[in-house]
C-alpha atoms as a PDB file:
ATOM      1  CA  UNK A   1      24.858  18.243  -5.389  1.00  0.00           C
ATOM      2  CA  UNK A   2      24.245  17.580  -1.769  1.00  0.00           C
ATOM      3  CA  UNK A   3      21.632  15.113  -1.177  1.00  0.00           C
ATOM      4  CA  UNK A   4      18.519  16.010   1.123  1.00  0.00           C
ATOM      5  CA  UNK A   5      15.778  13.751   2.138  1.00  0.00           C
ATOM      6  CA  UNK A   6      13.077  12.478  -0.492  1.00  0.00           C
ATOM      7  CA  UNK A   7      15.216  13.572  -3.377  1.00  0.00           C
ATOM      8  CA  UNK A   8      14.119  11.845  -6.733  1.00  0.00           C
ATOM      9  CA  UNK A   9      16.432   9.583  -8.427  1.00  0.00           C
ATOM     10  CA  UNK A  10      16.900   7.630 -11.949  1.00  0.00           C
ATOM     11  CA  UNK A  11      18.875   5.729 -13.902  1.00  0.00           C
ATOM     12  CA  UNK A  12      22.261   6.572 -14.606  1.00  0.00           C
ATOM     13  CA  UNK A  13      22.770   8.813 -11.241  1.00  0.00           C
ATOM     14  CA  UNK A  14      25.677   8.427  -9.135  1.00  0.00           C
ATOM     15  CA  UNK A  15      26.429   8.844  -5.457  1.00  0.00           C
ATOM     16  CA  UNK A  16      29.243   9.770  -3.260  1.00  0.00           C
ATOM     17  CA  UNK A  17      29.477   9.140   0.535  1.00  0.00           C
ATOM     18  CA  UNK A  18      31.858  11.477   2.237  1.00  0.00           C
ATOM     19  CA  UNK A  19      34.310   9.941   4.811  1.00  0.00           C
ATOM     20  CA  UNK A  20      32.175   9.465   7.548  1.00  0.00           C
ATOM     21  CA  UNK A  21      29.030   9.849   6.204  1.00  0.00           C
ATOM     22  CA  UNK A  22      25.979   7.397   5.635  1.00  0.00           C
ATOM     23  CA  UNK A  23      23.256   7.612   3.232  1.00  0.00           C
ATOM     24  CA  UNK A  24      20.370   5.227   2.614  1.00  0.00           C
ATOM     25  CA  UNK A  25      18.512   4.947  -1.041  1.00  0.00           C
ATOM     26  CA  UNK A  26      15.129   3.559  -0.854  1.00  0.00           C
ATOM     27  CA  UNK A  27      13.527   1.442  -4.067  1.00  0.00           C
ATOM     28  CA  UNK A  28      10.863  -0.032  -3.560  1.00  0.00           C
ATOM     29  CA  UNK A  29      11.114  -2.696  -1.073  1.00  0.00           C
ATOM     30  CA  UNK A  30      14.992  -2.881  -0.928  1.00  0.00           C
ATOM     31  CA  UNK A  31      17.092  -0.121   1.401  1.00  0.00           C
ATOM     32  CA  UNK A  32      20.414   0.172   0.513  1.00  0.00           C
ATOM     33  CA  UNK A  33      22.350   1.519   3.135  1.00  0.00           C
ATOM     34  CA  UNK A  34      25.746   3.188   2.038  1.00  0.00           C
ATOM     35  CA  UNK A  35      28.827   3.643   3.865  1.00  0.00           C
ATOM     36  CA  UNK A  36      31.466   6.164   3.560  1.00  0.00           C
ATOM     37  CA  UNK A  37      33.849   6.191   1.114  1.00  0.00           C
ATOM     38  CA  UNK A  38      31.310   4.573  -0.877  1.00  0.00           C
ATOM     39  CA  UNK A  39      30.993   4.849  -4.899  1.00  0.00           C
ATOM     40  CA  UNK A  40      27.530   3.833  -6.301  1.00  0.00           C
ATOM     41  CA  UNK A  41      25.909   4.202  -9.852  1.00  0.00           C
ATOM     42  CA  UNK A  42      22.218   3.867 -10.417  1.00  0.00           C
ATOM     43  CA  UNK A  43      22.488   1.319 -13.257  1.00  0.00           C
ATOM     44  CA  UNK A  44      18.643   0.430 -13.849  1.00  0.00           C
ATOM     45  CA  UNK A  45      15.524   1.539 -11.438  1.00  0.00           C
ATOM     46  CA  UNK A  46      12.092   0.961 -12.519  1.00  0.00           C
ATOM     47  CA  UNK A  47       9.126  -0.792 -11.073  1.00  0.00           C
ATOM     48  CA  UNK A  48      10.548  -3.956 -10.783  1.00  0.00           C
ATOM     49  CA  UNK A  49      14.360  -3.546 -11.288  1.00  0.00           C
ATOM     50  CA  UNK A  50      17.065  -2.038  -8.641  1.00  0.00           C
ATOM     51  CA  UNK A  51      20.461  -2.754 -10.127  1.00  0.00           C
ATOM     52  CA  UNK A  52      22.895  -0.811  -9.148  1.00  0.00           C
ATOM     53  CA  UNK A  53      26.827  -0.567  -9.385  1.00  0.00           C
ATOM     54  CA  UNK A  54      28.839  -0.291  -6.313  1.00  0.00           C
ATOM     55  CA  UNK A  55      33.064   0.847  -7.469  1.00  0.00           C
ATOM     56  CA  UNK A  56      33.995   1.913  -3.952  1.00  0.00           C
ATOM     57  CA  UNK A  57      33.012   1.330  -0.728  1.00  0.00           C
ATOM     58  CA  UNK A  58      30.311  -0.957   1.413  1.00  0.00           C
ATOM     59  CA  UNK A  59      27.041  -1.589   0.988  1.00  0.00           C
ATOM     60  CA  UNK A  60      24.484  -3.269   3.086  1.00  0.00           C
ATOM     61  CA  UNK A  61      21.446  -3.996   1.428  1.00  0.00           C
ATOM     62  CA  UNK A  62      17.496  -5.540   2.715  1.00  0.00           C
ATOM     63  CA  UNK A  63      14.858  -6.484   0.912  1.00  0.00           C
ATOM     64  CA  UNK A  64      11.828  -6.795   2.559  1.00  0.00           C
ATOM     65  CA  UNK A  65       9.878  -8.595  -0.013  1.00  0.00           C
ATOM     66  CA  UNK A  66      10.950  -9.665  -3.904  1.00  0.00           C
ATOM     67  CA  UNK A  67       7.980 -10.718  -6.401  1.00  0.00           C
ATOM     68  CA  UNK A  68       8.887 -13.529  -8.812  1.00  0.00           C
ATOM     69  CA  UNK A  69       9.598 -10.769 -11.881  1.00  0.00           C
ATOM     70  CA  UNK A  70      11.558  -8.300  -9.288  1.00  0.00           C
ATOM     71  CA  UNK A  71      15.394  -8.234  -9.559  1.00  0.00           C
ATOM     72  CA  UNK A  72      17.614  -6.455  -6.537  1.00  0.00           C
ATOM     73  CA  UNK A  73      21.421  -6.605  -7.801  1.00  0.00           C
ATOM     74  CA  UNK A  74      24.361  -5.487  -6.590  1.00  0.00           C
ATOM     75  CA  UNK A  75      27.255  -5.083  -9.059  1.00  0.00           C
ATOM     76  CA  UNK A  76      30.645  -4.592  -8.072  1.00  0.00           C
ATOM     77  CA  UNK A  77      34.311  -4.849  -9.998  1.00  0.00           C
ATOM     78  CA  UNK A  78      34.455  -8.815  -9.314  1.00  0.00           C
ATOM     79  CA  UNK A  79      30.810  -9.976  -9.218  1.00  0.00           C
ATOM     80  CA  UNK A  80      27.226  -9.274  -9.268  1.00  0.00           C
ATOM     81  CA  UNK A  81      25.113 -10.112  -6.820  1.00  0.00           C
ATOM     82  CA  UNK A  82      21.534 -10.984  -7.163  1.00  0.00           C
ATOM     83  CA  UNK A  83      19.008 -11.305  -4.139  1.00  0.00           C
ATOM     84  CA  UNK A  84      17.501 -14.347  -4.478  1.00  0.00           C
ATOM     85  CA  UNK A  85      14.719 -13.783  -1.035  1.00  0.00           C
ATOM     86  CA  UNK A  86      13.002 -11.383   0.525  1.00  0.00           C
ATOM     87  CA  UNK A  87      14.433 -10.603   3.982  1.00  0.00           C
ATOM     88  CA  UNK A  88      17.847 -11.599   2.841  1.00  0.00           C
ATOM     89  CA  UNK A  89      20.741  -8.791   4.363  1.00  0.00           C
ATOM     90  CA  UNK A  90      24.460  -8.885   2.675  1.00  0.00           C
ATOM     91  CA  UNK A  91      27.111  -6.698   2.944  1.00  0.00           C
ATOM     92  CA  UNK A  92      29.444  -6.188  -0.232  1.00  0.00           C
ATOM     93  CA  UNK A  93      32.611  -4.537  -0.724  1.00  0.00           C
ATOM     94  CA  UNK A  94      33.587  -2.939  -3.938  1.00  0.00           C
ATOM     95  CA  UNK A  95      37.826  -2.394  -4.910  1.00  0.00           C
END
C-alpha cells in the first residue's frame, strides 16, 4: 500500500522506499529517516522499544531523548546497532 501521513504502524510491518523517494517513521522520540532504495522491517514497537531491521538501503536515525528502560536499535545483515544517548544521529547502511 502507499503510505500517507499519520498512518498507524506495528510490529512485523515492512517498508519500501522507491528510488528517489524519502519517508520518515516516527516512534516515540526517535525519527527514522529512510532513503530510497531502502528495505526496513518493523521488528518490535511498543512503548519503550523501536527495533527495527534495515536489509536494504540507508537510514539516518535521531533520538531526541532515551529513558534508562528505552531501547532504539537498528539491525542490519552485519550488526545491530543500539543507541546508547539521546541526541545521538548515525547513518547505517544495510547489503
Amino acid at each position: 500500500v502507499e503510505g500517507v501521513i499519520t498512518r498507524p504502524l506495528s510490529t512485523g510491518d515492512r517498508l519500501w522506499g522507491e528510488p528517489g523517494s524519502r519517508a520518515d517513521l516516527q516512534v516515540g522520540s526517535a525519527v527514522f529517516h529512510m532513503g530510497s532504495n531502502t528495505s526496513v522491517t518493523l521488528v518490535n514497537l511498543d512503548n519503550r522499544i523501536a527495533q527495527v531491521q534495515l536489509a536494504q538501503g540507508t537510514m539516518n536515525v535521531r533520538v531526541r531523548r532515551l529513558g534508562t528502560r528505552d531501547v532504539v536499535e537498528v539491525d542490519t545483515p552485519n550488526l545491530a546497532y543500539s543507541m546508547r544517548r539521546p541526541g545521538a544521529s548515525c547513518c547505517v547502511t544495510g547489503a
